[in-house]
Each structure stands twice: as C-alpha cells, then as structure tokens.
Protein backbone atom coordinates (compact mmCIF):
# COMPACT_ATOMS: atom_id res chain seq x y z
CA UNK A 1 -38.97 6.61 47.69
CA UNK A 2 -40.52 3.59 47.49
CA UNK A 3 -39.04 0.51 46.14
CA UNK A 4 -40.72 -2.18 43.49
CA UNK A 5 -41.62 -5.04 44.70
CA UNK A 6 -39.25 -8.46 43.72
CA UNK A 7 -43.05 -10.04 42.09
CA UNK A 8 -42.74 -7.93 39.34
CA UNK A 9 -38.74 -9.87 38.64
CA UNK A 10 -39.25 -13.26 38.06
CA UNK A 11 -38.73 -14.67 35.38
CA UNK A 12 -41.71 -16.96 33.94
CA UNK A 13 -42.46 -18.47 30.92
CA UNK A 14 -45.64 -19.49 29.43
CA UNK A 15 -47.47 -22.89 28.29
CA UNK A 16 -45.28 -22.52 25.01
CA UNK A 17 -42.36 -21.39 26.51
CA UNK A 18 -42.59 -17.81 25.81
CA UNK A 19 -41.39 -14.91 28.37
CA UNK A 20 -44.00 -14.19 30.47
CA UNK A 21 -42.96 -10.13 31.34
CA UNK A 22 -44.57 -9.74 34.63
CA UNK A 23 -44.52 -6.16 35.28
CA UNK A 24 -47.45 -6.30 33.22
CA UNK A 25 -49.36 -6.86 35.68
CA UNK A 26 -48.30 -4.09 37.77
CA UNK A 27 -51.12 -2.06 39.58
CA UNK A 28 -53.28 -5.69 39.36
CA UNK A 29 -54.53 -7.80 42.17
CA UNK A 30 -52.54 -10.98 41.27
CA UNK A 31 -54.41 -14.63 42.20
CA UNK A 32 -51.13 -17.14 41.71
CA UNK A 33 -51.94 -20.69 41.87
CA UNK A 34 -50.63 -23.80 41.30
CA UNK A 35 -52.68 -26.40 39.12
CA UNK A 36 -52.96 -29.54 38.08
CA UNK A 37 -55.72 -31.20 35.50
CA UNK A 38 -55.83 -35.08 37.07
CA UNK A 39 -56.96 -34.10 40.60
CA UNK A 40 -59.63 -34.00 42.63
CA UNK A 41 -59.60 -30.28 43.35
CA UNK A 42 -59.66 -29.68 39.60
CA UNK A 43 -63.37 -28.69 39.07
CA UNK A 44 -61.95 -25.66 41.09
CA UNK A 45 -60.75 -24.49 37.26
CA UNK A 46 -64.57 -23.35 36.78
CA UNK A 47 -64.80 -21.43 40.01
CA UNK A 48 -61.44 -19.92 39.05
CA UNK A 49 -62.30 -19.11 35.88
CA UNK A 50 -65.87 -17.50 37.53
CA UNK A 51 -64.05 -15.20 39.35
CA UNK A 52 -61.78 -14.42 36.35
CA UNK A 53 -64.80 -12.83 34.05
CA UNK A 54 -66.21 -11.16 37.17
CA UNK A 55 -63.17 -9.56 38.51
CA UNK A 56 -60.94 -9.28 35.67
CA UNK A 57 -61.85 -5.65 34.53
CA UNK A 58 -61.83 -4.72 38.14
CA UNK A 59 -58.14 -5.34 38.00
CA UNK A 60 -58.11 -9.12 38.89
CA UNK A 61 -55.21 -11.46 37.20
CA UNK A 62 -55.49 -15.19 38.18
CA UNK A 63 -52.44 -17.22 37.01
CA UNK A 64 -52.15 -20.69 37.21
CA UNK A 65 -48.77 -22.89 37.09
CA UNK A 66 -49.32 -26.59 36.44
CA UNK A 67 -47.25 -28.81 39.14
CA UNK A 68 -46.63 -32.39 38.38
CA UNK A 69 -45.07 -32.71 42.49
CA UNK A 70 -48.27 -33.96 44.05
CA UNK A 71 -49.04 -37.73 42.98
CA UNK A 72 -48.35 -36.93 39.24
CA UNK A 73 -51.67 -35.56 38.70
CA UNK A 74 -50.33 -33.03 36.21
CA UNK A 75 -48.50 -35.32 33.56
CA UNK A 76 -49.52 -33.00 31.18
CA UNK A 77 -47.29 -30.88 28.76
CA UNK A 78 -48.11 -27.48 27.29
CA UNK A 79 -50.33 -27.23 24.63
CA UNK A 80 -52.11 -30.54 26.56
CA UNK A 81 -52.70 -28.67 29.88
CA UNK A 82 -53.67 -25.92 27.81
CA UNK A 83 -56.26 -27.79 25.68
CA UNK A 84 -57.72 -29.64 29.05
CA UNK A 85 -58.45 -26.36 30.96
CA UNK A 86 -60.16 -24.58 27.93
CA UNK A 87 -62.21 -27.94 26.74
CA UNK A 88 -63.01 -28.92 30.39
CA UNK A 89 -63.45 -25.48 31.96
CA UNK A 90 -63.34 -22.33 29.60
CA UNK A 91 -60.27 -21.57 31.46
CA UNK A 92 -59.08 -18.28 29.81
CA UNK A 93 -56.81 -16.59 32.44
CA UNK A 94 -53.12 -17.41 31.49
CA UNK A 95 -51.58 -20.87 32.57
CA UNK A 96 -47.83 -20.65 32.74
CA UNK A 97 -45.21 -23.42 32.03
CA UNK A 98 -45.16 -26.83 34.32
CA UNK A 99 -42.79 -25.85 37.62
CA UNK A 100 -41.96 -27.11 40.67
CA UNK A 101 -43.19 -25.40 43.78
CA UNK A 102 -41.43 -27.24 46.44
CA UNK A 103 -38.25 -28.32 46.61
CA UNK A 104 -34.84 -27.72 45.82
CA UNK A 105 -36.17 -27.36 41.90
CA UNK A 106 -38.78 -24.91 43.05
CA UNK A 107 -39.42 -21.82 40.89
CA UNK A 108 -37.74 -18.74 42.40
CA UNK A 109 -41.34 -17.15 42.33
CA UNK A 110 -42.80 -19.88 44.34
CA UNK A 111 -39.88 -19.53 46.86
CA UNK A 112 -40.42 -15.49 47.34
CA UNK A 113 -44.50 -16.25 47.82
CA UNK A 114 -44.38 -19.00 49.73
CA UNK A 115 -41.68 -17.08 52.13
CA UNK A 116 -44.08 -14.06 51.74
CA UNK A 117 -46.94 -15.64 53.12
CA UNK A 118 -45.87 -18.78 54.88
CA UNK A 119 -48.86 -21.14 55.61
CA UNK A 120 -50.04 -22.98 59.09
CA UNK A 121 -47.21 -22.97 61.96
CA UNK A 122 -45.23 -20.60 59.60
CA UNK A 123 -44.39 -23.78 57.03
CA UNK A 124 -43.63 -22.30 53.93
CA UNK A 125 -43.86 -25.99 51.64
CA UNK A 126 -46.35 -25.81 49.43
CA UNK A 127 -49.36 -29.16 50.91
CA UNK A 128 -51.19 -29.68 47.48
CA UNK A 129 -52.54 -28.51 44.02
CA UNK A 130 -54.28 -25.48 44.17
CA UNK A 131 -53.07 -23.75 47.32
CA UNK A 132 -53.87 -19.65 46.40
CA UNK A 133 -51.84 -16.60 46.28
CA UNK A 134 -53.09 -13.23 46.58
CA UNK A 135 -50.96 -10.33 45.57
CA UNK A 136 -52.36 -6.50 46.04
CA UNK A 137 -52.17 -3.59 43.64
CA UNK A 138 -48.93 -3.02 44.99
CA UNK A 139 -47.07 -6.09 45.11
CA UNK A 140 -47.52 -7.28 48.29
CA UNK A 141 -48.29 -11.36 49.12
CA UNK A 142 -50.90 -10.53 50.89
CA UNK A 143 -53.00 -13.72 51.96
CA UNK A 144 -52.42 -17.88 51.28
CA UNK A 145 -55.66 -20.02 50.87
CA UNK A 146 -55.30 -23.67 51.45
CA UNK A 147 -55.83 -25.91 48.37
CA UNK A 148 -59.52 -26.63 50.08
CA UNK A 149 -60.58 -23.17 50.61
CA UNK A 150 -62.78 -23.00 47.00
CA UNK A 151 -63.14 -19.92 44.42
CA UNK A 152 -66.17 -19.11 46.17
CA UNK A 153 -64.86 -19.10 49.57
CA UNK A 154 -62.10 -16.68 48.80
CA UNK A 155 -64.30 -14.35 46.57
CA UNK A 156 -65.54 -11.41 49.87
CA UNK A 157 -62.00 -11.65 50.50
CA UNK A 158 -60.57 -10.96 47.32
CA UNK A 159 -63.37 -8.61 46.58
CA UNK A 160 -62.02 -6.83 49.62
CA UNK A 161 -58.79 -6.69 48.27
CA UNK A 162 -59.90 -5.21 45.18
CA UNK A 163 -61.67 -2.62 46.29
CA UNK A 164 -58.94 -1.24 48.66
C-alpha cells in the first residue's frame, strides 16, 4: 500500500481567497513558484507562461504564489497581481494568494517543499523571488531551481520529468 503524498493536503487559497483543492492536481507534474511583479526576475512570467501552453496538456501545472518577503517587490494585492501578470505577460496558469515562504509566517506548503528539496549546503530558506519547485506525477519534490536558473533552462529537465 502506498501512501498519498502530504502535497496533495495543504491548504491554499487563491488570488480571491477561494479554496484552492489541491488534489486536483493529482497525477500532474506540479511547477510551484514563488512570484513577485516589481522585480527584476519578473520577465521570467513570459517564459513561465511559455512552458505553461506547451506542457500543460502533457500534464504540466505551474503555480505561482506572490511573496512580498524579498525587498517588497510584491506590494501587490489580489485582483492587482492578478491584473499585472495577465496585462504584462498573458500569465494564465493559476496565481495563488500573497504568502510568506520563509519564516516563522511561512506557508505550511512552502515549509514541506522547501524541507523536501533543500537548496545549496542543504539550506532549506527560500534566497529570492522565483526559486522553482518541481513535483512528479506522484507527489514527490523532486528538483529546486535557483531563482536565476530561467524557464528555458529548466525546460529538458522538466520535459524529462514529464515524460517519465
């Protein structure tokens, strides 16, 4: 017998505060990161949102969750963050609510991944927006890009991972 995996527990919520069930994405290869729209990285939204059309009905979910913890460049609320990724980028994966990811205020999801697949020297913190999280079919953190490593870097990768 085989057990589920704890991804498929937390509780999220999206941009408008709904309940975000995520055993609906059970059997998907998940892409977790955490965004922000003021930031340098941010033009990665169109790379994201690349991979998103091309992958999607190959089983790929990308989710992002906005994170005001690095130099406030996500001061954003809801419907805002939402408007900025769709006007700036076509962004049409699903953005989640604003959380923290490090700290003692960190979502419980960002404390299973980032214990899952701890980064550099095994240090589990969380260094800026857009670090990556891939999650296989079944549930499994199974790699951690670095907020530099782009969309297009991490494509063979996760196009490894989705054909497995």
């Amino acid at each position: 017998m085989t057990t589920e995996s704890p991804i498929y527990t937390f509780d999220v919520k999206d941009l408008r505060g709904k309940p975000v069930d995520f055993t609906q994405f059970k059997g998907k290869v998940l892409l977790i990161v955490n965004t922000a729209s003021k930031c340098g990285l941010t033009p990665q939204f169109a790379g994201l949102e690349a991979l998103n059309k091309k992958y999607k009905d190959q089983g790929l979910q990308i989710i992002g969750f906005p994170c005001n913890q690095f130099m406030g460049q996500e001061p954003n609320e809801g419907e805002a963050i939402q408007e900025v990724c769709q006007r700036n980028y076509g962004v049409s994966f699903p953005m989640m609510e604003k959380i923290d990811v490090n700290g003692d205020n960190a979502h419980p999801l960002y404390q299973y991944i980032k214990k899952e697949a701890p980064g550099l020297l095994g240090i589990q913190a969380i260094k800026w927006n857009f670090e990556k999280f891939v999650v296989d079919r079944n549930g499994k953190v199974v790699k951690r890009f670095a907020p530099t490593v782009t969309p297009e870097e991490l494509e063979p990768e996760l196009a490894q991972i989705l054909a497995a």
